[in-house]
PDB file of N, CA and C in Angstrom:
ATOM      1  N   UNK A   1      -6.230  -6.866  13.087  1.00  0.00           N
ATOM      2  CA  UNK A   1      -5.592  -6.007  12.114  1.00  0.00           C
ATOM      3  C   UNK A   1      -5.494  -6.735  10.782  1.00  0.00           C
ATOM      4  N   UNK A   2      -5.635  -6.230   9.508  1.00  0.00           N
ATOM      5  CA  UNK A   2      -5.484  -6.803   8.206  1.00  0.00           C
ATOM      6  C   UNK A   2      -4.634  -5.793   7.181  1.00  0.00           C
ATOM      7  N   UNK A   3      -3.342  -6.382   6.988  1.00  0.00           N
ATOM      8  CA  UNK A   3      -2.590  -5.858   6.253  1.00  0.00           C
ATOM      9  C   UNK A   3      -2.735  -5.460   4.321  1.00  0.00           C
ATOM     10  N   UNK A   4      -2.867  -4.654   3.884  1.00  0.00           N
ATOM     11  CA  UNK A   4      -2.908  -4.852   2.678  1.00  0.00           C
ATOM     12  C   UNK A   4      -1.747  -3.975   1.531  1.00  0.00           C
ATOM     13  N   UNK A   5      -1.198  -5.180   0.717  1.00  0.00           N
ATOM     14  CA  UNK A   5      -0.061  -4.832   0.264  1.00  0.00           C
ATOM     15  C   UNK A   5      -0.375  -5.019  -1.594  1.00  0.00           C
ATOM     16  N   UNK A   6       0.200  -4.481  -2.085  1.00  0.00           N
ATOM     17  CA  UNK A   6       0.209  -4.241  -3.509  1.00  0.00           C
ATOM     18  C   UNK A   6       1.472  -4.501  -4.142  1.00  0.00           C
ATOM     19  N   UNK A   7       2.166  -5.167  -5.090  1.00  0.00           N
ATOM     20  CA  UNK A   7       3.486  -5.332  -5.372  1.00  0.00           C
ATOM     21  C   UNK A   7       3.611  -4.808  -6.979  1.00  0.00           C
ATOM     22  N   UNK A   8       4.492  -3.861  -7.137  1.00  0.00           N
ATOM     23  CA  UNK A   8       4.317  -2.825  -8.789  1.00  0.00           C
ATOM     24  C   UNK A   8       6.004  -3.740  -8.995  1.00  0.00           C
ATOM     25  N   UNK A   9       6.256  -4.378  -9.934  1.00  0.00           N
ATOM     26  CA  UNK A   9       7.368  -4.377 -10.528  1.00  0.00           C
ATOM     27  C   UNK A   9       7.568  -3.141 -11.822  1.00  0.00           C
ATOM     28  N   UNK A  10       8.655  -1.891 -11.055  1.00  0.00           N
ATOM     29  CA  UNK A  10       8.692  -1.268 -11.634  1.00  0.00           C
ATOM     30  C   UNK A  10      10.119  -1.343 -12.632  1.00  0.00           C
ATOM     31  N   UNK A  11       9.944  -0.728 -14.095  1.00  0.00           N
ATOM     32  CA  UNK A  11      10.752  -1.122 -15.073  1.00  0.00           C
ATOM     33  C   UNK A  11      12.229  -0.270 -15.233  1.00  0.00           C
ATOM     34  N   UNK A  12      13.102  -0.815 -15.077  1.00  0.00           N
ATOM     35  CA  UNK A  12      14.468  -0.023 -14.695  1.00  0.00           C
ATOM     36  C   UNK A  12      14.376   1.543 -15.385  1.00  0.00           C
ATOM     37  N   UNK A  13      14.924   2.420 -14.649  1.00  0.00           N
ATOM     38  CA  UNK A  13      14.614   3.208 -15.445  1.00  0.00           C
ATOM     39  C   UNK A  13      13.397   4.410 -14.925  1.00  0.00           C
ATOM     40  N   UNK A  14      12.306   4.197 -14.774  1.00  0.00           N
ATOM     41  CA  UNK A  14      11.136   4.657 -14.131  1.00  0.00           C
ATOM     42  C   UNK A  14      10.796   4.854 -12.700  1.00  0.00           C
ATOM     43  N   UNK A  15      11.814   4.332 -11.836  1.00  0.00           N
ATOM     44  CA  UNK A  15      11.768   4.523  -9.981  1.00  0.00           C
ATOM     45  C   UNK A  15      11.505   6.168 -10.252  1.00  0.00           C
ATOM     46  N   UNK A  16      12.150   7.296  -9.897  1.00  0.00           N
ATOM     47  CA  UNK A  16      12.189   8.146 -10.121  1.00  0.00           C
ATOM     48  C   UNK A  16      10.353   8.636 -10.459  1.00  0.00           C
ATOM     49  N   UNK A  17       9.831   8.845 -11.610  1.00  0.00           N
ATOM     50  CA  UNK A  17       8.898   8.717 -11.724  1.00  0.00           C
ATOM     51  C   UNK A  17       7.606   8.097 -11.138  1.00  0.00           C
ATOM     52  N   UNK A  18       7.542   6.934 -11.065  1.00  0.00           N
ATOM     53  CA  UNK A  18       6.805   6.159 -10.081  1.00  0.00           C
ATOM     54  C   UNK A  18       6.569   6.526  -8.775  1.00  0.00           C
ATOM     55  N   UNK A  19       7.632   7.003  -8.026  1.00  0.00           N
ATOM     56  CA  UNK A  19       7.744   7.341  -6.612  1.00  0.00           C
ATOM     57  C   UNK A  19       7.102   8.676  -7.120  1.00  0.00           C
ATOM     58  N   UNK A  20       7.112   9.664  -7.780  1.00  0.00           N
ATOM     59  CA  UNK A  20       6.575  10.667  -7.582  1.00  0.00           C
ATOM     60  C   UNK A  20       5.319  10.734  -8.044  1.00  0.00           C
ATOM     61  N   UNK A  21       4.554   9.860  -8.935  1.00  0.00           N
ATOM     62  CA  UNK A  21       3.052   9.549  -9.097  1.00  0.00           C
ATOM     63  C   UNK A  21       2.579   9.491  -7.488  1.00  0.00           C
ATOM     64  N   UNK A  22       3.378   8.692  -6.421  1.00  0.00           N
ATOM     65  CA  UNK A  22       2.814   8.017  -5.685  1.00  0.00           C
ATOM     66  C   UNK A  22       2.705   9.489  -4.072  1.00  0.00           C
ATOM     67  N   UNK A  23       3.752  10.577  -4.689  1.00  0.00           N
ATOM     68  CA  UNK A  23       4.222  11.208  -3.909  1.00  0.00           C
ATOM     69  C   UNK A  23       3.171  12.845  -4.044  1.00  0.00           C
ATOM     70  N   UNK A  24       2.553  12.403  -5.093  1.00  0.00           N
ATOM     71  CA  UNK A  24       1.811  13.594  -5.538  1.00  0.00           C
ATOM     72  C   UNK A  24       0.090  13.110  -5.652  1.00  0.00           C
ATOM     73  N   UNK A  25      -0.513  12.107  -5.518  1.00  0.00           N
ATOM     74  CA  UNK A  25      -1.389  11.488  -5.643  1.00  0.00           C
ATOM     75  C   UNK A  25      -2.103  12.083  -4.219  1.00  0.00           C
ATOM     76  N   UNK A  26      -3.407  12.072  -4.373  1.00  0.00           N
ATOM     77  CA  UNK A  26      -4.143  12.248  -2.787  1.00  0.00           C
ATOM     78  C   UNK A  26      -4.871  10.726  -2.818  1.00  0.00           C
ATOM     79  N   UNK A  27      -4.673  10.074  -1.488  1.00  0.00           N
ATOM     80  CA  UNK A  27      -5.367   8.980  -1.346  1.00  0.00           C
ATOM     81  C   UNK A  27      -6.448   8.810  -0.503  1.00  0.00           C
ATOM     82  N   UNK A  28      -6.776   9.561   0.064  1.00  0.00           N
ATOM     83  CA  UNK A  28      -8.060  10.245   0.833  1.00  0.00           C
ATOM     84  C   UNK A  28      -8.291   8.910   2.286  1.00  0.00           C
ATOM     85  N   UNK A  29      -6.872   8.527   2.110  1.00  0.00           N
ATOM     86  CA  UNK A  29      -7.181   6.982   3.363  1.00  0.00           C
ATOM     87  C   UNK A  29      -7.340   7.900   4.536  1.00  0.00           C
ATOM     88  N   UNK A  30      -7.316   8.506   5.052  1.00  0.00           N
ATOM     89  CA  UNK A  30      -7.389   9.363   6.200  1.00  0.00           C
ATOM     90  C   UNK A  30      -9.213   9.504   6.548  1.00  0.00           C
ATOM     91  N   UNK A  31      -9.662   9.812   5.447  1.00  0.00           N
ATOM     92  CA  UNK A  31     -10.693   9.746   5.834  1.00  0.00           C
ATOM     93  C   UNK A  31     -12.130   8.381   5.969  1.00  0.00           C
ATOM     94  N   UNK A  32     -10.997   7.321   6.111  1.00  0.00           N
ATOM     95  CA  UNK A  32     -12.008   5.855   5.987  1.00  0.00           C
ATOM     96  C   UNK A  32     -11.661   5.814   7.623  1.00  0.00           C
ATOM     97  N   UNK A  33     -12.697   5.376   8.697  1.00  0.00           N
ATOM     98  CA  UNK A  33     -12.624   4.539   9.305  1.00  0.00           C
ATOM     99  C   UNK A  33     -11.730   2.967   9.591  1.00  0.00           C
ATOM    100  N   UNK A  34     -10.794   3.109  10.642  1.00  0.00           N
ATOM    101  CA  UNK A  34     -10.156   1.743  10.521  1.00  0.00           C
ATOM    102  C   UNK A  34      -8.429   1.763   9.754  1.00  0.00           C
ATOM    103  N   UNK A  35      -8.865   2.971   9.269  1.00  0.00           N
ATOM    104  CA  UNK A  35      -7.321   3.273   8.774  1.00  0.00           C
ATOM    105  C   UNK A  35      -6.534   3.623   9.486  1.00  0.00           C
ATOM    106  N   UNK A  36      -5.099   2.811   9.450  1.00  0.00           N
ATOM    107  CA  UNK A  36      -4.244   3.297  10.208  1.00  0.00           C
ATOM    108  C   UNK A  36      -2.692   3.878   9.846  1.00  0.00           C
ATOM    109  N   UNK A  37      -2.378   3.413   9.065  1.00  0.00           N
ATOM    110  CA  UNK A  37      -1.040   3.578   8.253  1.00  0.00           C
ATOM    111  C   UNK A  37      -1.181   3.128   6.356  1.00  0.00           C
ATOM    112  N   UNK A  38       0.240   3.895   5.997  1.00  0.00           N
ATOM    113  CA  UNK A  38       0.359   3.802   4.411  1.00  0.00           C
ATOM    114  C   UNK A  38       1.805   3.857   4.280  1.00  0.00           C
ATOM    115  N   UNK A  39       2.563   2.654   3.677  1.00  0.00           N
ATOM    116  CA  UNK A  39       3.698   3.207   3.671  1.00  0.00           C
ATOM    117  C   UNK A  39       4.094   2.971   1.963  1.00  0.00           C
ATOM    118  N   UNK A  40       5.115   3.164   1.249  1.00  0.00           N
ATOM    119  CA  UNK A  40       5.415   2.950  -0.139  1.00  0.00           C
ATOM    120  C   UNK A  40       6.776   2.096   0.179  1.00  0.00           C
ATOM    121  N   UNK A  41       6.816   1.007  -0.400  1.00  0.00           N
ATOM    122  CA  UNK A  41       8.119   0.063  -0.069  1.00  0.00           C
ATOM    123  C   UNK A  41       8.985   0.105  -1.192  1.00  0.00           C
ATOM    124  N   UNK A  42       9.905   0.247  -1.176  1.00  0.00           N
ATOM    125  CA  UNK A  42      11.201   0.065  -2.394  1.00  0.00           C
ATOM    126  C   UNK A  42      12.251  -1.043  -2.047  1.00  0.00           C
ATOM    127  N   UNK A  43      11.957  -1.945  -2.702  1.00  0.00           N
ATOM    128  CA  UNK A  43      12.601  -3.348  -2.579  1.00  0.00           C
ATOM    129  C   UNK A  43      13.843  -3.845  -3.560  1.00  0.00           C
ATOM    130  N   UNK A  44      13.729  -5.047  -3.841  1.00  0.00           N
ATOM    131  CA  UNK A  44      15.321  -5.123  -4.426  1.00  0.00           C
ATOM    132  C   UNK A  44      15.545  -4.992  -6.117  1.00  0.00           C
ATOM    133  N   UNK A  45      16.185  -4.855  -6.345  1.00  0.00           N
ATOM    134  CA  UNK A  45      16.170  -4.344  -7.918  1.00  0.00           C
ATOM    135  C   UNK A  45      16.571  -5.494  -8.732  1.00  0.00           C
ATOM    136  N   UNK A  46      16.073  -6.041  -9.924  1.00  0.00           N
ATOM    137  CA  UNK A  46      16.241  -7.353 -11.107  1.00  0.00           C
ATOM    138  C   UNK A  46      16.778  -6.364 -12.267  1.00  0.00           C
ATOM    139  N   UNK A  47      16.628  -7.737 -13.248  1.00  0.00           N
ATOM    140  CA  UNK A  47      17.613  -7.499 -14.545  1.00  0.00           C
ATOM    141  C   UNK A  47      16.727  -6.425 -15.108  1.00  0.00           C
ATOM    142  N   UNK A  48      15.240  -6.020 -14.953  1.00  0.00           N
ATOM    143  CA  UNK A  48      14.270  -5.645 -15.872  1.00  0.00           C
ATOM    144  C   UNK A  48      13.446  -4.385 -15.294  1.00  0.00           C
ATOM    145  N   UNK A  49      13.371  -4.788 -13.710  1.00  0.00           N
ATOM    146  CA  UNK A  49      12.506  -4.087 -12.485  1.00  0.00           C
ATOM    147  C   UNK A  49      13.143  -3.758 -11.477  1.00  0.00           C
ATOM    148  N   UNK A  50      12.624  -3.069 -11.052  1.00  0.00           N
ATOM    149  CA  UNK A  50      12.535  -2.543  -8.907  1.00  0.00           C
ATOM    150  C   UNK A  50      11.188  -3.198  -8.557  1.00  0.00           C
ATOM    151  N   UNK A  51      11.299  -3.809  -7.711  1.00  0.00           N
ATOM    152  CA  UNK A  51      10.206  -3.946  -6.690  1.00  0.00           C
ATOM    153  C   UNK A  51       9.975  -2.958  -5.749  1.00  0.00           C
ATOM    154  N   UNK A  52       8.397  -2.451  -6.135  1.00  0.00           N
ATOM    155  CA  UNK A  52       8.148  -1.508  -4.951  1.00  0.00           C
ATOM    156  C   UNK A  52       6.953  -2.480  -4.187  1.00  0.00           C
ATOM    157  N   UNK A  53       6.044  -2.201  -3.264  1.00  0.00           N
ATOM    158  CA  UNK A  53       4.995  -2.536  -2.528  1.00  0.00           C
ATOM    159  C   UNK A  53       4.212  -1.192  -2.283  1.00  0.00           C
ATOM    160  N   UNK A  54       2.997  -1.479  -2.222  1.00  0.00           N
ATOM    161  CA  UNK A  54       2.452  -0.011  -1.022  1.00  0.00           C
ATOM    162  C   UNK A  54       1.755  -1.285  -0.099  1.00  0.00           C
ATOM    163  N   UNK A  55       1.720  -0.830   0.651  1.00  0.00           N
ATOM    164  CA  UNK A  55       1.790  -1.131   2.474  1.00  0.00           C
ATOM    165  C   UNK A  55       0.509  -0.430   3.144  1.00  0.00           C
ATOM    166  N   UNK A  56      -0.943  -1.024   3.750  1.00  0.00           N
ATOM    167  CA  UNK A  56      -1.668  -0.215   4.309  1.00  0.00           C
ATOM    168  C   UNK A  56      -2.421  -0.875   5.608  1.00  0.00           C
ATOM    169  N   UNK A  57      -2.194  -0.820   6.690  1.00  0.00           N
ATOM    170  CA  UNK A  57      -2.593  -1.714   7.914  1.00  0.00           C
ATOM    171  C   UNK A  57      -3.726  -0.807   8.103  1.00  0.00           C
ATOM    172  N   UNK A  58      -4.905  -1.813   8.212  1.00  0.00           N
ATOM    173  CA  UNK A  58      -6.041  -1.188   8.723  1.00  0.00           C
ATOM    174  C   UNK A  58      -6.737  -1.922   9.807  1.00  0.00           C
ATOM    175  N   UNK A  59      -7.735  -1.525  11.095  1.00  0.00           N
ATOM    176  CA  UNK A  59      -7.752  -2.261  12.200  1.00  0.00           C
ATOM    177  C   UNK A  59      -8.594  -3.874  11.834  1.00  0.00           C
ATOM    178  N   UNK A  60      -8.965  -3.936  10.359  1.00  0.00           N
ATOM    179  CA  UNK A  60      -9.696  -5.336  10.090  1.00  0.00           C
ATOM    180  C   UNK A  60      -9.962  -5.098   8.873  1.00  0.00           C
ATOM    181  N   UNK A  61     -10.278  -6.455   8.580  1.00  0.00           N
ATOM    182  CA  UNK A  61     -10.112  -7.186   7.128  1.00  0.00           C
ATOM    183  C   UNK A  61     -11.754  -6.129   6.549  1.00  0.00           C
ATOM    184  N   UNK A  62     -12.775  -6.280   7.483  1.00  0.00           N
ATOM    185  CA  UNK A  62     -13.472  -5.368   7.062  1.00  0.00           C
ATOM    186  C   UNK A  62     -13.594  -3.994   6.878  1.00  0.00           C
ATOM    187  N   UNK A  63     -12.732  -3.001   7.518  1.00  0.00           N
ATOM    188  CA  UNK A  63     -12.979  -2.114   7.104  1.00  0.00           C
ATOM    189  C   UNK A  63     -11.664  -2.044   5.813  1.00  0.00           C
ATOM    190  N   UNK A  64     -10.991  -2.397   5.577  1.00  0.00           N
ATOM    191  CA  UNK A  64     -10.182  -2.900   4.317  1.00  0.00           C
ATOM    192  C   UNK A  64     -11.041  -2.705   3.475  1.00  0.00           C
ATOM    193  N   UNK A  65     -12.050  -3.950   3.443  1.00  0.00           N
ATOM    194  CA  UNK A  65     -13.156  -4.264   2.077  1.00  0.00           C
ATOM    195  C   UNK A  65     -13.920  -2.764   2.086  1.00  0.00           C
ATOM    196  N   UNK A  66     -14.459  -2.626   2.564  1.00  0.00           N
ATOM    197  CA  UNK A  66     -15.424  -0.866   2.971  1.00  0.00           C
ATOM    198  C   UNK A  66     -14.037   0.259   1.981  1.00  0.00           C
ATOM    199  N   UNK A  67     -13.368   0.096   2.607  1.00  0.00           N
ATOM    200  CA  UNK A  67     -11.997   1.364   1.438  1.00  0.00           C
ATOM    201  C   UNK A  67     -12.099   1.159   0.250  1.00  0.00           C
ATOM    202  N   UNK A  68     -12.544  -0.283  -0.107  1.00  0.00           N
ATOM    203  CA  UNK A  68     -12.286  -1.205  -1.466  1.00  0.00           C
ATOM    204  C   UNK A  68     -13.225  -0.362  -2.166  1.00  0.00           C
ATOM    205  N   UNK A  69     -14.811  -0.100  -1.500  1.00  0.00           N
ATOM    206  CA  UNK A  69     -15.799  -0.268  -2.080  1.00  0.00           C
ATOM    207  C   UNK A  69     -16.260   1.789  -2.162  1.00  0.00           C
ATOM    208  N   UNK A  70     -15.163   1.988  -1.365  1.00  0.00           N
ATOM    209  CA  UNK A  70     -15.835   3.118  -1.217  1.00  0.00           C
ATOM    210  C   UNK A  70     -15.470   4.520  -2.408  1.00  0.00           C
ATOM    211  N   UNK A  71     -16.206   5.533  -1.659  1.00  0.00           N
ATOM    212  CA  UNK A  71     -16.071   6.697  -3.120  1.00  0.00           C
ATOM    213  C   UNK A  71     -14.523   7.251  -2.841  1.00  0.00           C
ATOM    214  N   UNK A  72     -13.847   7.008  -1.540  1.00  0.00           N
ATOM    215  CA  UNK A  72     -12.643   7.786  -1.325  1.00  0.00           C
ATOM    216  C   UNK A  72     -11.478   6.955  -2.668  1.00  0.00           C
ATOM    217  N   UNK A  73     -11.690   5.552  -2.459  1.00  0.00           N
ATOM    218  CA  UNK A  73     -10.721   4.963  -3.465  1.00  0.00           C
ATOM    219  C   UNK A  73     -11.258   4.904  -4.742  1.00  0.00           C
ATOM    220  N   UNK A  74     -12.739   5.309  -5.035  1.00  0.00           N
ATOM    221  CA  UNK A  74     -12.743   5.566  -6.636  1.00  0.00           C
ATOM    222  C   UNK A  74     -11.906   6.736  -6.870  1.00  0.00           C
ATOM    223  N   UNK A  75     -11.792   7.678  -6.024  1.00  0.00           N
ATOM    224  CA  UNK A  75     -11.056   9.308  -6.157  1.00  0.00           C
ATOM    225  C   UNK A  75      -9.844   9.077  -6.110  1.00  0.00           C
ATOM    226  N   UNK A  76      -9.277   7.947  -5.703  1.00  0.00           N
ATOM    227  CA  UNK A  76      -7.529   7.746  -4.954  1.00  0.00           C
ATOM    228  C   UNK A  76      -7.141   7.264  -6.153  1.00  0.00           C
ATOM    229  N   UNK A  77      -7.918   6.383  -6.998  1.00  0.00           N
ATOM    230  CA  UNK A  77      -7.465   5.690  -8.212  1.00  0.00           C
ATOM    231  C   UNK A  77      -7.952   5.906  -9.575  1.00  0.00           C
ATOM    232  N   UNK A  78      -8.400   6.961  -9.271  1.00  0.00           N
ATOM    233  CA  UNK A  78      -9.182   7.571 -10.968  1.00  0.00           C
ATOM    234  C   UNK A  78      -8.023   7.819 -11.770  1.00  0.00           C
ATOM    235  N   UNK A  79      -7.277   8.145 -11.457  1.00  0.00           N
ATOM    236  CA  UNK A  79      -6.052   8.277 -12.713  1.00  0.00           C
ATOM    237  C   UNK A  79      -4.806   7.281 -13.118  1.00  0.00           C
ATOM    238  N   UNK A  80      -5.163   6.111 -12.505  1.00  0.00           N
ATOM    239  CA  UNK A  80      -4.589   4.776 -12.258  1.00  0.00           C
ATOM    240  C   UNK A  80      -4.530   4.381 -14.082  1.00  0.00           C
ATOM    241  N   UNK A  81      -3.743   4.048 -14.287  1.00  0.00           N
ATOM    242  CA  UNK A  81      -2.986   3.285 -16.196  1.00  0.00           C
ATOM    243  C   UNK A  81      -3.169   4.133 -17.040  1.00  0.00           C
ATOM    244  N   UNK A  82      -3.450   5.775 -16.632  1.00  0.00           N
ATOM    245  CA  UNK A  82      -3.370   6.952 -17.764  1.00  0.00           C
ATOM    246  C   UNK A  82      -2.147   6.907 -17.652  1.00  0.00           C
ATOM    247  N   UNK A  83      -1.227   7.571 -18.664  1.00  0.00           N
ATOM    248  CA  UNK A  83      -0.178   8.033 -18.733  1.00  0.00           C
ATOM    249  C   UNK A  83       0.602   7.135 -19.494  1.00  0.00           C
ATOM    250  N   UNK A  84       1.667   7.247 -19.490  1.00  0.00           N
ATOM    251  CA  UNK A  84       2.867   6.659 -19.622  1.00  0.00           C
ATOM    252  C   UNK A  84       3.038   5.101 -18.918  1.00  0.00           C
ATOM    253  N   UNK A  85       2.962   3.639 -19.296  1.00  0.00           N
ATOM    254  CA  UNK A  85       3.257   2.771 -18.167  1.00  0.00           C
ATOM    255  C   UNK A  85       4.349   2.569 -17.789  1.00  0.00           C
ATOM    256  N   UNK A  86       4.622   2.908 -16.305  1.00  0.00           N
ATOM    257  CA  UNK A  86       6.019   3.090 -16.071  1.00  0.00           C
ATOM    258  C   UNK A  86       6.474   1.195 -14.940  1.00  0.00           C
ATOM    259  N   UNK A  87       5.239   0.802 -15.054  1.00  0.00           N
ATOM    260  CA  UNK A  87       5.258  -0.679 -14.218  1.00  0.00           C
ATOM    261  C   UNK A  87       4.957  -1.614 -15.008  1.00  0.00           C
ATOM    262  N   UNK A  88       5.308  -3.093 -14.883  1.00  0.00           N
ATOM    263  CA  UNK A  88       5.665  -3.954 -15.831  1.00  0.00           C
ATOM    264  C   UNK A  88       4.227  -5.229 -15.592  1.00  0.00           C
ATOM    265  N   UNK A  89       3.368  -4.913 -15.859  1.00  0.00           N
ATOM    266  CA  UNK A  89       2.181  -5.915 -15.825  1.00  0.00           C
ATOM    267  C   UNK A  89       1.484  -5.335 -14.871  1.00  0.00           C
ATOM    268  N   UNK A  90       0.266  -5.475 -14.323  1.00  0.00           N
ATOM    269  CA  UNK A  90      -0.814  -5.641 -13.454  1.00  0.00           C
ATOM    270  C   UNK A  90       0.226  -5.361 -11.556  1.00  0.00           C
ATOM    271  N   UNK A  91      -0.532  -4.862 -10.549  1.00  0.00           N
ATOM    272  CA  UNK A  91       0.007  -4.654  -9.525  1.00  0.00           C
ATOM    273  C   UNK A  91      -0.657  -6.502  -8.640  1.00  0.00           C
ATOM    274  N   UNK A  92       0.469  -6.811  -8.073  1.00  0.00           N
ATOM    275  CA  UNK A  92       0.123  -8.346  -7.489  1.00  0.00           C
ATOM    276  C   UNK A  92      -0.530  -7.758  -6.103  1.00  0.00           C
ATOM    277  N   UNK A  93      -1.726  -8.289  -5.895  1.00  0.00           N
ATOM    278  CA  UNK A  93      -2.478  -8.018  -4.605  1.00  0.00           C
ATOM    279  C   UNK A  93      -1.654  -8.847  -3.324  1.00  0.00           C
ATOM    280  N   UNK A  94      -1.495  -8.812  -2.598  1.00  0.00           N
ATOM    281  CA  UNK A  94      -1.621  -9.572  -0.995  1.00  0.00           C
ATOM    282  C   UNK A  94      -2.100  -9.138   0.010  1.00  0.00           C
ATOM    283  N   UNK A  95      -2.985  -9.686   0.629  1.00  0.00           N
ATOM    284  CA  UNK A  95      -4.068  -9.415   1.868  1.00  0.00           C
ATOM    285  C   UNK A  95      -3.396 -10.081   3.458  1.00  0.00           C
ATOM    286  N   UNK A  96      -3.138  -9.606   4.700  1.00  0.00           N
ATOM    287  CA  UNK A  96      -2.887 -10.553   4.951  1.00  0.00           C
ATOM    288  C   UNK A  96      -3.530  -9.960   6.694  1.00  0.00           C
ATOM    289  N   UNK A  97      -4.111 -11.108   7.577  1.00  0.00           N
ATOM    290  CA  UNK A  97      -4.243 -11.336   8.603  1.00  0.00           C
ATOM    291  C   UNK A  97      -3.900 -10.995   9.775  1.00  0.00           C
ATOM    292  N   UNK A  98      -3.671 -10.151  10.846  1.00  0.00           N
ATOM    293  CA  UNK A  98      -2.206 -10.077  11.397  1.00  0.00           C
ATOM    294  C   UNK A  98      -2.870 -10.820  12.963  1.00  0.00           C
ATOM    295  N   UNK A  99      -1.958 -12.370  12.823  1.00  0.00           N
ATOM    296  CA  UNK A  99      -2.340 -13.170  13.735  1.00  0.00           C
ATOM    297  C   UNK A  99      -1.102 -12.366  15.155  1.00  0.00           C
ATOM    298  N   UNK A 100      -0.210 -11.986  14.791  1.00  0.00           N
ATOM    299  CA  UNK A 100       0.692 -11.751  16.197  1.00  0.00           C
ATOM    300  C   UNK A 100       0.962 -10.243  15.325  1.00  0.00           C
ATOM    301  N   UNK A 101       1.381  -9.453  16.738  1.00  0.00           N
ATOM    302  CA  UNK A 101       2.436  -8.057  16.415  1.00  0.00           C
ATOM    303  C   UNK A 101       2.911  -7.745  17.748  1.00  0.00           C
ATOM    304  N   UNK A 102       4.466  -7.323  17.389  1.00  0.00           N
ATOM    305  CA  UNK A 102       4.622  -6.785  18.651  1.00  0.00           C
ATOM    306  C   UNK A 102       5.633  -5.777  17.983  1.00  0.00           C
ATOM    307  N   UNK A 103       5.544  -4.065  18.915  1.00  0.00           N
ATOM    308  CA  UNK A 103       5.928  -3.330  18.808  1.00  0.00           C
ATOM    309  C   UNK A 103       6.579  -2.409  19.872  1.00  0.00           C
ATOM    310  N   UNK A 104       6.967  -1.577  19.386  1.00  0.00           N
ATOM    311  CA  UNK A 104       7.404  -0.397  20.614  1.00  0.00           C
ATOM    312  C   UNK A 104       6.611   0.775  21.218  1.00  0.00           C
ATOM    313  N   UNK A 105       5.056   0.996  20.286  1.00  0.00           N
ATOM    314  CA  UNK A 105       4.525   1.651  20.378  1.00  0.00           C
ATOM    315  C   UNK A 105       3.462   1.543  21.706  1.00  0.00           C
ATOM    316  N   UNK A 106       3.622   0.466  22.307  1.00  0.00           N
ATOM    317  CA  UNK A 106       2.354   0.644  23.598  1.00  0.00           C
ATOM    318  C   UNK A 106       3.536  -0.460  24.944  1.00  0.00           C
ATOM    319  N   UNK A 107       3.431   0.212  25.854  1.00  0.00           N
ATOM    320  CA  UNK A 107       4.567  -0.009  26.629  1.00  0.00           C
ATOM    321  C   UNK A 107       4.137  -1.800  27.209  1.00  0.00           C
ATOM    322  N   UNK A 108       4.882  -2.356  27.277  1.00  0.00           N
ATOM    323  CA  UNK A 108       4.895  -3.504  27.894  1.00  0.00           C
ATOM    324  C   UNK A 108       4.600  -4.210  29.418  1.00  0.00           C
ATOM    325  N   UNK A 109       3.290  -4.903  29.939  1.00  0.00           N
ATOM    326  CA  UNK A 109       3.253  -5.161  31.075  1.00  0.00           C
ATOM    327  C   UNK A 109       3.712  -6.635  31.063  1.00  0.00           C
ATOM    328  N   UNK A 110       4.749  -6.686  32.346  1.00  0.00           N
ATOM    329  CA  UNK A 110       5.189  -8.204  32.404  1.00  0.00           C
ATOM    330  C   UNK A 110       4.315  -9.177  33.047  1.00  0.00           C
ATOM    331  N   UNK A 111       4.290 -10.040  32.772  1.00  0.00           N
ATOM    332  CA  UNK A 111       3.662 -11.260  33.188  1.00  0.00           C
ATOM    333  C   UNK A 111       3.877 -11.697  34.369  1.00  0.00           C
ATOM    334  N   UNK A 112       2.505 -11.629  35.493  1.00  0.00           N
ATOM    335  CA  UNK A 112       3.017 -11.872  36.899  1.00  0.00           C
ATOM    336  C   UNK A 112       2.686 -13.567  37.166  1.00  0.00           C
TER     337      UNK A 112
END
């Protein structure tokens, strides 16, 4: 699994807005292979910003790169720094690996 996260320091003031760019946007991840989830994170608030994240687990680092490259995310992000800037510099990338997970979603066999 390869996690991929985006970090928007958004500028006091603009949450409101922002969340609804993000709430009205089509991101066409549904239709990539390997996709599995999308979530939008709202994190802790500074003198200047909110920290948001978007959040997207896909089953590998490669089909990640393939979303990167493909025509669904030229369409997901064509209207990306029109408008109004309601976020405070460039979005910080993080990629990340997923060496362990454990969840509730697939039932547990114990160890004989």
């Amino acid at each position: 699994m390869f996690i991929a996260m985006n970090r928007f320091r958004v500028a006091r003031g603009n949450e409101a807005e922002f969340e609804t760019i993000w709430r009205s946007r089509e991101s066409y991840l549904h239709e990539l292979p390997g996709f599995i989830e999308f979530s939008l994170l709202k994190g802790p608030e500074r003198e200047d910003h909110t920290l948001y994240a978007s959040h997207t687990v896909w089953a590998g680092k490669a089909e990640f790169t393939a979303w990167t490259q493909s025509e669904q995310f030229r369409k997901a992000h064509a209207r990306a720094g029109q408008g109004r800037p309601v976020s405070i510099g460039h979005p910080e990338f993080e990629g990340f690996e997923v060496i362990l997970l454990d969840d509730n979603r697939t039932p547990r066999v114990a160890a004989e």
